[in-house]
N, C-alpha and C. Protein backbone atom coordinates (compact mmCIF):
# COMPACT_ATOMS: atom_id res chain seq x y z
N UNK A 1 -0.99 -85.64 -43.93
CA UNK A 1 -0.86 -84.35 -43.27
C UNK A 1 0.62 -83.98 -43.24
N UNK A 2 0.84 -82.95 -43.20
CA UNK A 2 1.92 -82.26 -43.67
C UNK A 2 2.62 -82.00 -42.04
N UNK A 3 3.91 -81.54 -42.15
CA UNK A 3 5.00 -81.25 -41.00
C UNK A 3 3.95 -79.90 -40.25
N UNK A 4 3.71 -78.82 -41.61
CA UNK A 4 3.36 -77.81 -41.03
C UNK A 4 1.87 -77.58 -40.57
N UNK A 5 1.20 -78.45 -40.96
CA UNK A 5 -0.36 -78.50 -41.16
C UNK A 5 -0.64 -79.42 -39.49
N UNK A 6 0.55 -80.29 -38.91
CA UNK A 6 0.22 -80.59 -37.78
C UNK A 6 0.68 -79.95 -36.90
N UNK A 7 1.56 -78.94 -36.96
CA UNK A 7 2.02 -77.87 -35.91
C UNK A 7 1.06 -76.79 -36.27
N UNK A 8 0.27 -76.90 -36.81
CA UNK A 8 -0.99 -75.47 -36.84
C UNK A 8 -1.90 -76.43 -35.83
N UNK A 9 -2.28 -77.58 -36.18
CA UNK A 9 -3.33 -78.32 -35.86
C UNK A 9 -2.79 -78.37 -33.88
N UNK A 10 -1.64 -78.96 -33.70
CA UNK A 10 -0.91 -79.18 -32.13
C UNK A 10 -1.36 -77.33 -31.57
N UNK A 11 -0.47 -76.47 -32.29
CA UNK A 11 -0.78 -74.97 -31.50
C UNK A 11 -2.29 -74.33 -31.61
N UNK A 12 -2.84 -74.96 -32.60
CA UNK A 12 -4.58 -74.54 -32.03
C UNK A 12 -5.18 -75.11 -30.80
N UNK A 13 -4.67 -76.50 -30.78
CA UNK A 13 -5.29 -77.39 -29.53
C UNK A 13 -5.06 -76.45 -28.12
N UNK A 14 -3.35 -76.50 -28.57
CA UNK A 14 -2.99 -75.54 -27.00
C UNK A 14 -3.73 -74.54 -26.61
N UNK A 15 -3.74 -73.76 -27.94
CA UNK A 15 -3.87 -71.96 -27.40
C UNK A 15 -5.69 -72.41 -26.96
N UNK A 16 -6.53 -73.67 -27.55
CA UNK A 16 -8.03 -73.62 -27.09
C UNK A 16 -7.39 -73.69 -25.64
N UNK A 17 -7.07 -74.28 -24.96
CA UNK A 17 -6.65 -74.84 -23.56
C UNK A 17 -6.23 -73.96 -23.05
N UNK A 18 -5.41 -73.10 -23.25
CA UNK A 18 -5.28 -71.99 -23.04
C UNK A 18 -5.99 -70.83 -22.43
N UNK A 19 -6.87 -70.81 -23.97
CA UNK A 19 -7.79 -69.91 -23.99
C UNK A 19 -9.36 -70.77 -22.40
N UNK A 20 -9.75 -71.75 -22.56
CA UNK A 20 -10.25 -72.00 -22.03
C UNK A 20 -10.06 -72.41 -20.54
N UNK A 21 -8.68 -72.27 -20.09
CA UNK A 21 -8.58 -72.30 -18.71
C UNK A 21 -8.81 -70.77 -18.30
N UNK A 22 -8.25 -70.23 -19.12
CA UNK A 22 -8.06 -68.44 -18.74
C UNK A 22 -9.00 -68.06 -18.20
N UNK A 23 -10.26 -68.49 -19.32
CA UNK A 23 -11.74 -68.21 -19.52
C UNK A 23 -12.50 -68.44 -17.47
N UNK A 24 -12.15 -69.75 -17.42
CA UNK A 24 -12.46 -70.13 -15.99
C UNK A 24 -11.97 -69.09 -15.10
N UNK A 25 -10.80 -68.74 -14.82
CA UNK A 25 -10.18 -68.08 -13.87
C UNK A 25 -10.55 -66.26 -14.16
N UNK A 26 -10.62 -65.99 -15.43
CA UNK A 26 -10.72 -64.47 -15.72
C UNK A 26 -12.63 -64.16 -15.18
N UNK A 27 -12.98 -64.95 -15.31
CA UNK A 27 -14.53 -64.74 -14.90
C UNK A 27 -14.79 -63.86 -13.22
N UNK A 28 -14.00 -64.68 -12.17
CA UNK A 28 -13.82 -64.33 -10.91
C UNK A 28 -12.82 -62.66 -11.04
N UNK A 29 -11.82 -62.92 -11.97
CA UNK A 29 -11.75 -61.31 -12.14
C UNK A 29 -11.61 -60.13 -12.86
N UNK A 30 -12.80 -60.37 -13.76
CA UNK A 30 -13.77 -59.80 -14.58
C UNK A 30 -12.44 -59.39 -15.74
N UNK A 31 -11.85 -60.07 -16.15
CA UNK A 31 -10.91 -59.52 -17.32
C UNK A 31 -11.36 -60.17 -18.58
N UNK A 32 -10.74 -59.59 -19.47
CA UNK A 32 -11.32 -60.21 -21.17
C UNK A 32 -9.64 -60.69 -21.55
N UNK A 33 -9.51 -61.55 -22.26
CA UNK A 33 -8.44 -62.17 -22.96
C UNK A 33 -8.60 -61.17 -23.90
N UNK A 34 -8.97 -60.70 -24.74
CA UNK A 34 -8.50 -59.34 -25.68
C UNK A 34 -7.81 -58.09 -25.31
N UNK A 35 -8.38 -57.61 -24.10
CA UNK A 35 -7.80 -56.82 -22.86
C UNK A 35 -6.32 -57.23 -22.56
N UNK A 36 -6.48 -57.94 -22.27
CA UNK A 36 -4.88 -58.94 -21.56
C UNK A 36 -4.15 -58.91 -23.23
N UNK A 37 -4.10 -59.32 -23.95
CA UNK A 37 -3.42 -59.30 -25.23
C UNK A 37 -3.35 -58.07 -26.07
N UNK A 38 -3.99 -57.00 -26.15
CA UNK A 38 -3.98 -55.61 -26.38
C UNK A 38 -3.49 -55.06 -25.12
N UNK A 39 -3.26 -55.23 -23.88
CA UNK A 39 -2.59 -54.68 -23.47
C UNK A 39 -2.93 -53.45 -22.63
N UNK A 40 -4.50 -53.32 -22.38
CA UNK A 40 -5.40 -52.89 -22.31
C UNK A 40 -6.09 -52.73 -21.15
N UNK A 41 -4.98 -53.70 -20.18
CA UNK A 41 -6.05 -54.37 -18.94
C UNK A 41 -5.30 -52.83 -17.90
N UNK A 42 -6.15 -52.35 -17.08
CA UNK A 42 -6.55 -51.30 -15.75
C UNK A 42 -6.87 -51.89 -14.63
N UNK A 43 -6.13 -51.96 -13.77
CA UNK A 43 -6.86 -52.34 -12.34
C UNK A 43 -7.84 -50.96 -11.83
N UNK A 44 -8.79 -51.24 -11.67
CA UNK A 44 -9.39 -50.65 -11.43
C UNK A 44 -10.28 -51.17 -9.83
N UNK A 45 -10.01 -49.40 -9.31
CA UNK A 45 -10.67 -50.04 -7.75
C UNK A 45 -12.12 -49.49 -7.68
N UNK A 46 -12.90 -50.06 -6.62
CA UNK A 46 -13.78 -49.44 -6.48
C UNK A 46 -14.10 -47.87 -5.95
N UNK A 47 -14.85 -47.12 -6.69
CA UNK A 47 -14.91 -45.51 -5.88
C UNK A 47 -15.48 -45.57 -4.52
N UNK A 48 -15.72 -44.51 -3.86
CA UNK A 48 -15.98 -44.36 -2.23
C UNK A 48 -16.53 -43.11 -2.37
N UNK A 49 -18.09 -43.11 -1.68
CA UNK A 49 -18.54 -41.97 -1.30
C UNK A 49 -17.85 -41.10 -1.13
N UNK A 50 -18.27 -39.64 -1.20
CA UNK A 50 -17.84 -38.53 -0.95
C UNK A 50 -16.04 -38.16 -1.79
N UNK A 51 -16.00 -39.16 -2.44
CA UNK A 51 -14.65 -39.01 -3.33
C UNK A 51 -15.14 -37.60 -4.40
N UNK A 52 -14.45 -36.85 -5.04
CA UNK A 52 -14.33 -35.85 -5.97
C UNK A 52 -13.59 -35.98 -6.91
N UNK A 53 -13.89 -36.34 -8.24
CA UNK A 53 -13.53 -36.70 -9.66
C UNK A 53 -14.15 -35.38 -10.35
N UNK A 54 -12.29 -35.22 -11.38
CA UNK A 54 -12.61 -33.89 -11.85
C UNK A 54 -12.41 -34.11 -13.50
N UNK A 55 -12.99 -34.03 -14.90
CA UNK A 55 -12.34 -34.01 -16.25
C UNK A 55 -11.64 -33.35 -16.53
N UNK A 56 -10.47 -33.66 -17.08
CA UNK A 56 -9.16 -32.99 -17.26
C UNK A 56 -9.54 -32.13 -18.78
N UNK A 57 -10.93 -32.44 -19.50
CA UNK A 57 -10.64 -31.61 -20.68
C UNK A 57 -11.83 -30.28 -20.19
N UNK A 58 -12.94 -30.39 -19.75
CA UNK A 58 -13.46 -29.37 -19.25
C UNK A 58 -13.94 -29.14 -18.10
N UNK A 59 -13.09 -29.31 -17.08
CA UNK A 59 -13.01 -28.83 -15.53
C UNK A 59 -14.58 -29.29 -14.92
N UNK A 60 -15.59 -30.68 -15.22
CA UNK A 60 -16.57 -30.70 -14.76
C UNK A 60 -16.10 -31.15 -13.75
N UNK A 61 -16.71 -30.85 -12.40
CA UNK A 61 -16.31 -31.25 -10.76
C UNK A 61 -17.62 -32.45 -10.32
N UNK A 62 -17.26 -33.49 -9.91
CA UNK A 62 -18.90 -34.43 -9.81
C UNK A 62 -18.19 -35.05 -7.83
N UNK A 63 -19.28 -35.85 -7.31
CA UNK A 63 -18.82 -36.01 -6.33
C UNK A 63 -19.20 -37.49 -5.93
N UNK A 64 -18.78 -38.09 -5.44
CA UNK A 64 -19.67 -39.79 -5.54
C UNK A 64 -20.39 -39.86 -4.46
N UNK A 65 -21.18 -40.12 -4.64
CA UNK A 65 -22.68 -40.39 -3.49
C UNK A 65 -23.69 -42.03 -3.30
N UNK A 66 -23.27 -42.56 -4.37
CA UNK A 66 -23.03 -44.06 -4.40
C UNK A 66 -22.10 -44.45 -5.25
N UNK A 67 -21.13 -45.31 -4.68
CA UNK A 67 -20.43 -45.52 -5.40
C UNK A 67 -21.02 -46.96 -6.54
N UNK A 68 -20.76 -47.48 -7.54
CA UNK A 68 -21.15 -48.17 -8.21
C UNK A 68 -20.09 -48.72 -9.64
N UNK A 69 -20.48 -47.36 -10.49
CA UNK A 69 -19.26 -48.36 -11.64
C UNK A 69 -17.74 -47.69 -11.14
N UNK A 70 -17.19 -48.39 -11.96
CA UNK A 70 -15.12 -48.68 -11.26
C UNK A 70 -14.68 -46.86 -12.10
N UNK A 71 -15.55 -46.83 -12.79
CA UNK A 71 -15.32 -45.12 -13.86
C UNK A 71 -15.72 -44.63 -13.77
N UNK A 72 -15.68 -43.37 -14.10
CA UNK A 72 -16.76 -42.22 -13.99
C UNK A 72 -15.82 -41.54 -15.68
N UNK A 73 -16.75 -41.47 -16.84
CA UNK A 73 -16.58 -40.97 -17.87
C UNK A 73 -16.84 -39.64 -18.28
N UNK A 74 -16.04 -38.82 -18.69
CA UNK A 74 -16.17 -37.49 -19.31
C UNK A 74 -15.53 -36.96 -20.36
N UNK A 75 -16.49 -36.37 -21.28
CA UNK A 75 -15.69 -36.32 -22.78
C UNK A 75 -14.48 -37.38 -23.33
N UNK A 76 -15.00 -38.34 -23.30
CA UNK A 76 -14.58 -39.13 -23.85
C UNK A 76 -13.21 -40.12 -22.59
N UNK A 77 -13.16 -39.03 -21.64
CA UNK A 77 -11.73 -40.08 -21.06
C UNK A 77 -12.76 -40.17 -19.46
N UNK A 78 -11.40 -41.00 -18.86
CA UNK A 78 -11.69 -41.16 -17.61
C UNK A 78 -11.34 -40.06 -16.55
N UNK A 79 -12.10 -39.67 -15.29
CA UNK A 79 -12.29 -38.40 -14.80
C UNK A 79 -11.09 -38.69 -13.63
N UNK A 80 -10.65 -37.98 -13.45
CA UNK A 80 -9.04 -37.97 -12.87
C UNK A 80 -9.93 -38.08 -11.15
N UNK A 81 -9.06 -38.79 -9.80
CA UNK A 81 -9.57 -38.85 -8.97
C UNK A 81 -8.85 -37.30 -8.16
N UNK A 82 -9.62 -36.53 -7.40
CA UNK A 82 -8.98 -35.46 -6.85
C UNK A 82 -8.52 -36.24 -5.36
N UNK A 83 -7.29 -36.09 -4.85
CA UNK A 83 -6.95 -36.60 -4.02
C UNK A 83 -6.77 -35.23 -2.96
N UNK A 84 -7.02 -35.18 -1.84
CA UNK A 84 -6.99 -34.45 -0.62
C UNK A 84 -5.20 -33.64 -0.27
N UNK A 85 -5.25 -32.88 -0.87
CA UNK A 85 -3.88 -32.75 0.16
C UNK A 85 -3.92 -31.85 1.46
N UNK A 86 -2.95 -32.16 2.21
CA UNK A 86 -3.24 -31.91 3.30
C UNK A 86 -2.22 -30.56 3.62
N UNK A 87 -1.66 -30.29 3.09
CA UNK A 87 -0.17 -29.12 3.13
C UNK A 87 -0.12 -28.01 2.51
N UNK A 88 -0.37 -26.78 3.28
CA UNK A 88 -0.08 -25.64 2.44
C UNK A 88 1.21 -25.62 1.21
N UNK A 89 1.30 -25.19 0.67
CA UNK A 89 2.67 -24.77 -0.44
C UNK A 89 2.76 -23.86 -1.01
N UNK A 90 3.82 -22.85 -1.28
CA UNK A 90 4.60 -21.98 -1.35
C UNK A 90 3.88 -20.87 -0.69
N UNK A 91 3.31 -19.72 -1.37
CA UNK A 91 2.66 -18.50 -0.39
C UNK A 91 1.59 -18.24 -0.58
N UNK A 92 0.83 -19.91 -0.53
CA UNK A 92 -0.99 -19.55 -1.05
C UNK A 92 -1.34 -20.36 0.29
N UNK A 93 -2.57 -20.18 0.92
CA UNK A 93 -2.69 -20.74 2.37
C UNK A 93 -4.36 -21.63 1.33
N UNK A 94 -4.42 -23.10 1.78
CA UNK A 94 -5.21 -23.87 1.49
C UNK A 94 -5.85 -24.60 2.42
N UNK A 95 -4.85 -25.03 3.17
CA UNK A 95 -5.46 -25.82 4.34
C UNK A 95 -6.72 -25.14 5.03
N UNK A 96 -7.71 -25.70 5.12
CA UNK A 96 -8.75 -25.38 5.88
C UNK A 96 -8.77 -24.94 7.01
N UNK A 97 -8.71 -24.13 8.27
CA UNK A 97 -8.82 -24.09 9.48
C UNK A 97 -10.26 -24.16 10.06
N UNK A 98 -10.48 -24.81 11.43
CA UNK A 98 -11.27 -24.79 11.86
C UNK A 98 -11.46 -23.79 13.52
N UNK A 99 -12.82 -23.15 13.42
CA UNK A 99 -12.94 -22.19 14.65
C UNK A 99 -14.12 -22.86 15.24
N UNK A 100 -13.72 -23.40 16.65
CA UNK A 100 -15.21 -23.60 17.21
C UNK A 100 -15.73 -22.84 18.20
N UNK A 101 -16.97 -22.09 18.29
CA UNK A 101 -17.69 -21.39 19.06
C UNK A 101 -18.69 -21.77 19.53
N UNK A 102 -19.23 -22.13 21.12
CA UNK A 102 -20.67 -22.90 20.95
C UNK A 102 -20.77 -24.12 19.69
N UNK A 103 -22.14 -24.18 19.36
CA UNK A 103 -22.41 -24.58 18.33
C UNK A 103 -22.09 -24.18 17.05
N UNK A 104 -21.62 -23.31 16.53
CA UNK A 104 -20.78 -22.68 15.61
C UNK A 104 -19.45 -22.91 15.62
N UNK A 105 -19.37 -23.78 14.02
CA UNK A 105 -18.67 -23.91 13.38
C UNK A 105 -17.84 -23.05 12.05
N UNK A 106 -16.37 -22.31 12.63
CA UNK A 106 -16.50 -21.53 11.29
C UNK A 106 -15.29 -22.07 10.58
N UNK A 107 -15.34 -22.42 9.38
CA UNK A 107 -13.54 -22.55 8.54
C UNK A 107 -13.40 -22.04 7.54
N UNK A 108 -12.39 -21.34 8.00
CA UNK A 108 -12.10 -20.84 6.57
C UNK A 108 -10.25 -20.85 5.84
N UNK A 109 -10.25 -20.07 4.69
CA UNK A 109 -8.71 -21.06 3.94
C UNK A 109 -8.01 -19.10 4.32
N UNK A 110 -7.27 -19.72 4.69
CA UNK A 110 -5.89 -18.53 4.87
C UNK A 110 -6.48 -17.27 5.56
N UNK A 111 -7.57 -16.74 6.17
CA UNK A 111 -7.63 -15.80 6.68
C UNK A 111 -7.19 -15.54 8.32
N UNK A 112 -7.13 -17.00 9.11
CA UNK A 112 -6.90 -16.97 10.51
C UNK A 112 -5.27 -17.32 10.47
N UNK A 113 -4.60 -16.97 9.21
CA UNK A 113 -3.55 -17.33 9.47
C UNK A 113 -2.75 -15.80 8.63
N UNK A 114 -3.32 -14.97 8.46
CA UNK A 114 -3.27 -13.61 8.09
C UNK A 114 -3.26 -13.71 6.80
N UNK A 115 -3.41 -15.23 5.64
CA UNK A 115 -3.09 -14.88 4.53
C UNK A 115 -4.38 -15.47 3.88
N UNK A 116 -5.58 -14.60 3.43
CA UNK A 116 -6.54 -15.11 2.84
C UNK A 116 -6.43 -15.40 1.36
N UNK A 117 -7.31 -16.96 1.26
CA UNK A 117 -6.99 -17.10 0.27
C UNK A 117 -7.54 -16.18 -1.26
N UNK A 118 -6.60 -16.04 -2.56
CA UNK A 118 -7.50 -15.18 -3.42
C UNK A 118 -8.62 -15.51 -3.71
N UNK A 119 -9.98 -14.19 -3.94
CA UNK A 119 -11.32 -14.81 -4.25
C UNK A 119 -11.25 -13.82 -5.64
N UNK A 120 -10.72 -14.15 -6.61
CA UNK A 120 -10.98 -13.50 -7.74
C UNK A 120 -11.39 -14.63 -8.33
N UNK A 121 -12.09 -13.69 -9.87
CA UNK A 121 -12.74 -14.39 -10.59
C UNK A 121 -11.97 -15.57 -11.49
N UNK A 122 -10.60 -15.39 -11.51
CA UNK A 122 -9.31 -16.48 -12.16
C UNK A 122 -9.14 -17.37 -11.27
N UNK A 123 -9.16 -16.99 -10.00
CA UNK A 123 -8.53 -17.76 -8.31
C UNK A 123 -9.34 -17.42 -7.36
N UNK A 124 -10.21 -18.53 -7.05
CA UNK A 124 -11.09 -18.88 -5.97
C UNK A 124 -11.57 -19.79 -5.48
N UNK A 125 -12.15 -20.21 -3.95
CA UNK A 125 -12.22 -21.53 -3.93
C UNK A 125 -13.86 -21.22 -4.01
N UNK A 126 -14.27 -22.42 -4.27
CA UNK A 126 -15.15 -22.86 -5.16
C UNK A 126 -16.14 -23.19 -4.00
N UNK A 127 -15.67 -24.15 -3.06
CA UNK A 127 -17.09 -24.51 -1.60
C UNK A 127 -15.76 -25.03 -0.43
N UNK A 128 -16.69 -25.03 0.33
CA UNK A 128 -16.21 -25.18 1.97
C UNK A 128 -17.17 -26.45 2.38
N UNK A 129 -16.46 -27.55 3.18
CA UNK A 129 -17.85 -28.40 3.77
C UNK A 129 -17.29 -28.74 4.94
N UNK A 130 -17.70 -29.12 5.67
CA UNK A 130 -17.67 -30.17 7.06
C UNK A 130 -18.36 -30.92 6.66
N UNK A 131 -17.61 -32.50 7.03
CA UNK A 131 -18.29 -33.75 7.59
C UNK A 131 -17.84 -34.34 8.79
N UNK A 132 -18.62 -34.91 9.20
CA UNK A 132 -19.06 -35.65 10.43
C UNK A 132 -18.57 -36.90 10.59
N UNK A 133 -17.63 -37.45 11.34
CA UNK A 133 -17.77 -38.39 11.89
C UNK A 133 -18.85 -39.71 11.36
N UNK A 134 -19.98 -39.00 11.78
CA UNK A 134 -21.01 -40.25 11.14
C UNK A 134 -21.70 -40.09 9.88
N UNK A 135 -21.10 -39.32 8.68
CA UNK A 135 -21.40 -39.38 7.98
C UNK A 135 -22.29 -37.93 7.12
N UNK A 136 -22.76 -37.42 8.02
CA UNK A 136 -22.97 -36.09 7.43
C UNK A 136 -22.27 -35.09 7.62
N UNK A 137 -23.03 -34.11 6.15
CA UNK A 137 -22.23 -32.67 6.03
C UNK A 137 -22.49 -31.86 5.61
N UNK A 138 -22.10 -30.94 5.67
CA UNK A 138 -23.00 -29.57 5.05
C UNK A 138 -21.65 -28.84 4.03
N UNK A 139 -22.45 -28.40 3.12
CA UNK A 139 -21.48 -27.56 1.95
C UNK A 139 -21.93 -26.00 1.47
N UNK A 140 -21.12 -25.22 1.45
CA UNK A 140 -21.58 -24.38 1.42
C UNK A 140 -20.40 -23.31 -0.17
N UNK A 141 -20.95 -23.45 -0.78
CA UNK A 141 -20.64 -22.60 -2.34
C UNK A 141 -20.57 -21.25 -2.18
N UNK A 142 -19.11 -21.07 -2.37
CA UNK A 142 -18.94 -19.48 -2.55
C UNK A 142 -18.22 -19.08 -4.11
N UNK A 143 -18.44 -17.82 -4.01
CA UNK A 143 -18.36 -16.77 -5.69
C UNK A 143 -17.00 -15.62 -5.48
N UNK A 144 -16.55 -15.72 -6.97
CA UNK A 144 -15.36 -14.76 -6.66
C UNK A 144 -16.16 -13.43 -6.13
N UNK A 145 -14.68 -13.18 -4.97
CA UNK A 145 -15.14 -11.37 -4.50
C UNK A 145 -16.03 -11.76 -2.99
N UNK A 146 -16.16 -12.64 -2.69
CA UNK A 146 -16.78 -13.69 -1.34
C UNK A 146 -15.60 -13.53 -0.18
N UNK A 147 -15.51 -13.85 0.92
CA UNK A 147 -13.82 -14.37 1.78
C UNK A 147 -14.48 -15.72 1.60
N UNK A 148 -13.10 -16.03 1.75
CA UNK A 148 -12.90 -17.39 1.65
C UNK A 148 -12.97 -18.18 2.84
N UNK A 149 -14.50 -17.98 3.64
CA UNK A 149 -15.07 -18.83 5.02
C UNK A 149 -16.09 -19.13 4.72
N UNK A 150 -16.84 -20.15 5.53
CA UNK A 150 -18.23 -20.59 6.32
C UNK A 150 -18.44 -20.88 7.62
N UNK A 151 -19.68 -20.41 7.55
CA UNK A 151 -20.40 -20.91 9.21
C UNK A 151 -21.38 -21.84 8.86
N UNK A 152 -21.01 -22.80 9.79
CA UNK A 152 -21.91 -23.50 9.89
C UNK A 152 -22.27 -24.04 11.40
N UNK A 153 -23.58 -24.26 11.67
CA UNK A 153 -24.45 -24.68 12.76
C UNK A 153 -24.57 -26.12 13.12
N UNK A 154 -23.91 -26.53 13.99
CA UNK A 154 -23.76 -28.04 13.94
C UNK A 154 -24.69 -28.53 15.59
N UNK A 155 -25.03 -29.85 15.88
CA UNK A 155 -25.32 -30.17 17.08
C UNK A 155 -24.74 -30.61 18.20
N UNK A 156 -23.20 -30.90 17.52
CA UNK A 156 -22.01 -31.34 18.13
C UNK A 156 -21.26 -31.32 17.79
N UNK A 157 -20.64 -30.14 18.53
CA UNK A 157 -19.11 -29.43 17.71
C UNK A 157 -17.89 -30.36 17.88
N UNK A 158 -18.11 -31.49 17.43
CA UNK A 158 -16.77 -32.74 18.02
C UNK A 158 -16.87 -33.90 16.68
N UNK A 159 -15.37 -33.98 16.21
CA UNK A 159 -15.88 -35.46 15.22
C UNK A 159 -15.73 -35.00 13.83
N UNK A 160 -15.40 -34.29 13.32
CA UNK A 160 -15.49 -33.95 12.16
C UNK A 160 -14.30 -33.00 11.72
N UNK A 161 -14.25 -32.78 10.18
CA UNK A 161 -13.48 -32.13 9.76
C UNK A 161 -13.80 -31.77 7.95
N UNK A 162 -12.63 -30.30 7.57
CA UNK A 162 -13.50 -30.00 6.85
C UNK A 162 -12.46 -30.15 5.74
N UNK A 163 -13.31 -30.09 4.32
CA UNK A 163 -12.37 -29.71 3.09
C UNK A 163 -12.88 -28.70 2.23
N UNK A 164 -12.06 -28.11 1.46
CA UNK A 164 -12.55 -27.24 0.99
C UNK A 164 -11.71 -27.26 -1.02
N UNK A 165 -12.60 -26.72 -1.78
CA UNK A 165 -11.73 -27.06 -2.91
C UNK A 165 -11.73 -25.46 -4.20
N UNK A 166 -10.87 -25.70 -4.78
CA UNK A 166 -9.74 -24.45 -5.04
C UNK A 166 -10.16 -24.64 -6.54
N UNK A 167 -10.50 -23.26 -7.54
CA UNK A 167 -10.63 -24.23 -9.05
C UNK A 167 -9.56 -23.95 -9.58
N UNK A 168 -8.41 -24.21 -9.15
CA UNK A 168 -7.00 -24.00 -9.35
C UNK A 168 -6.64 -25.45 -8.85
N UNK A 169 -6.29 -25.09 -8.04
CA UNK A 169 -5.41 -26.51 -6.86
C UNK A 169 -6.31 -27.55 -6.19
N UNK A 170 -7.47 -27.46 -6.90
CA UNK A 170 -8.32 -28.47 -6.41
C UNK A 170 -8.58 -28.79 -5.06
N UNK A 171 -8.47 -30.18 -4.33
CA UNK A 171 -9.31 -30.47 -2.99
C UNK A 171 -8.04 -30.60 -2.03
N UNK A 172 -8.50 -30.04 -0.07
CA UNK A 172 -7.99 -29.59 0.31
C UNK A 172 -8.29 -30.44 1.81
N UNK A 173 -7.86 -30.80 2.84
CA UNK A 173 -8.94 -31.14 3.79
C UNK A 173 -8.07 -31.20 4.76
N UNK A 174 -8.84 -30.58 6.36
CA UNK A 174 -8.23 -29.79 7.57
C UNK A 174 -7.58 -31.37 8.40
């Protein structure tokens, strides 16, 4: 056997050992050694109910209601997570407000603050919801040329809060 024929033979042994400790430990967290060497590897977390994932190539809006796989796929890529902001910015009013009356619930985006938001057919928000504290909520879908509110009828006007989302500036919450 040759100088070079036993340094192929020594670095196969390793890289099995290698490869087969990896194997043990990558199982518990679900990675592939091809992944890890392409370069490839995503931490990926788990989704959460009521999260809003939007595709960046044709604006489909989906909403999670069980959460389950770590992705949510669209046209080909992964669906961007819409994250909540909470802050009006520059001279468009987003933030949700909430009005409570009795059992009536009303919120709406920029009108109790004199600046309603636009409902044209380019710029409009898209739905209004409240949720609850324990878990429920009601949504309610509006159309350009609409104001930009809802009422809603609740059993206990306490505990909750609302978001509302923009098909511009996306998701919004009071």
């Amino acid at each position: 056997m040759t100088i070079l024929e036993s340094t192929i033979e020594r670095n196969v042994k390793i890289s099995k050992k290698i490869k087969s400790s990896f194997n043990l430990k990558s199982k518990s967290l679900n990675i592939k050694l091809n992944d890890l060497t392409n370069k490839r590897l995503k931490v990926r977390r788990k989704m959460k109910q009521k999260e809003i994932y939007r595709c960046s190539i044709c604006g489909k809006v989906i909403e999670i209601l069980h959460p389950a796989s770590p992705e949510t796929i669209c046209c080909g890529k992964p669906m961007m997570l819409m994250e909540e902001q909470t802050k009006d910015w520059k001279t468009e009013k987003h933030v949700p407000k909430i009005t409570i009356e009795g059992n009536k619930v009303t919120v709406d985006v920029g009108i109790s603050m004199g600046t309603p938001h636009p409902m044209t057919d380019e710029h409009y928000i898209m739905w209004i919801e409240i949720i609850c504290k324990d878990g429920c909520y009601e949504r309610r879908f509006l159309k350009p040329g609409m104001e930009p509110k809802a009422t809603f009828t609740v059993a206990k006007p306490e505990g909750f809060w609302a978001r509302e989302y923009c098909n511009i500036h996306f998701l919004w919450k009071s």
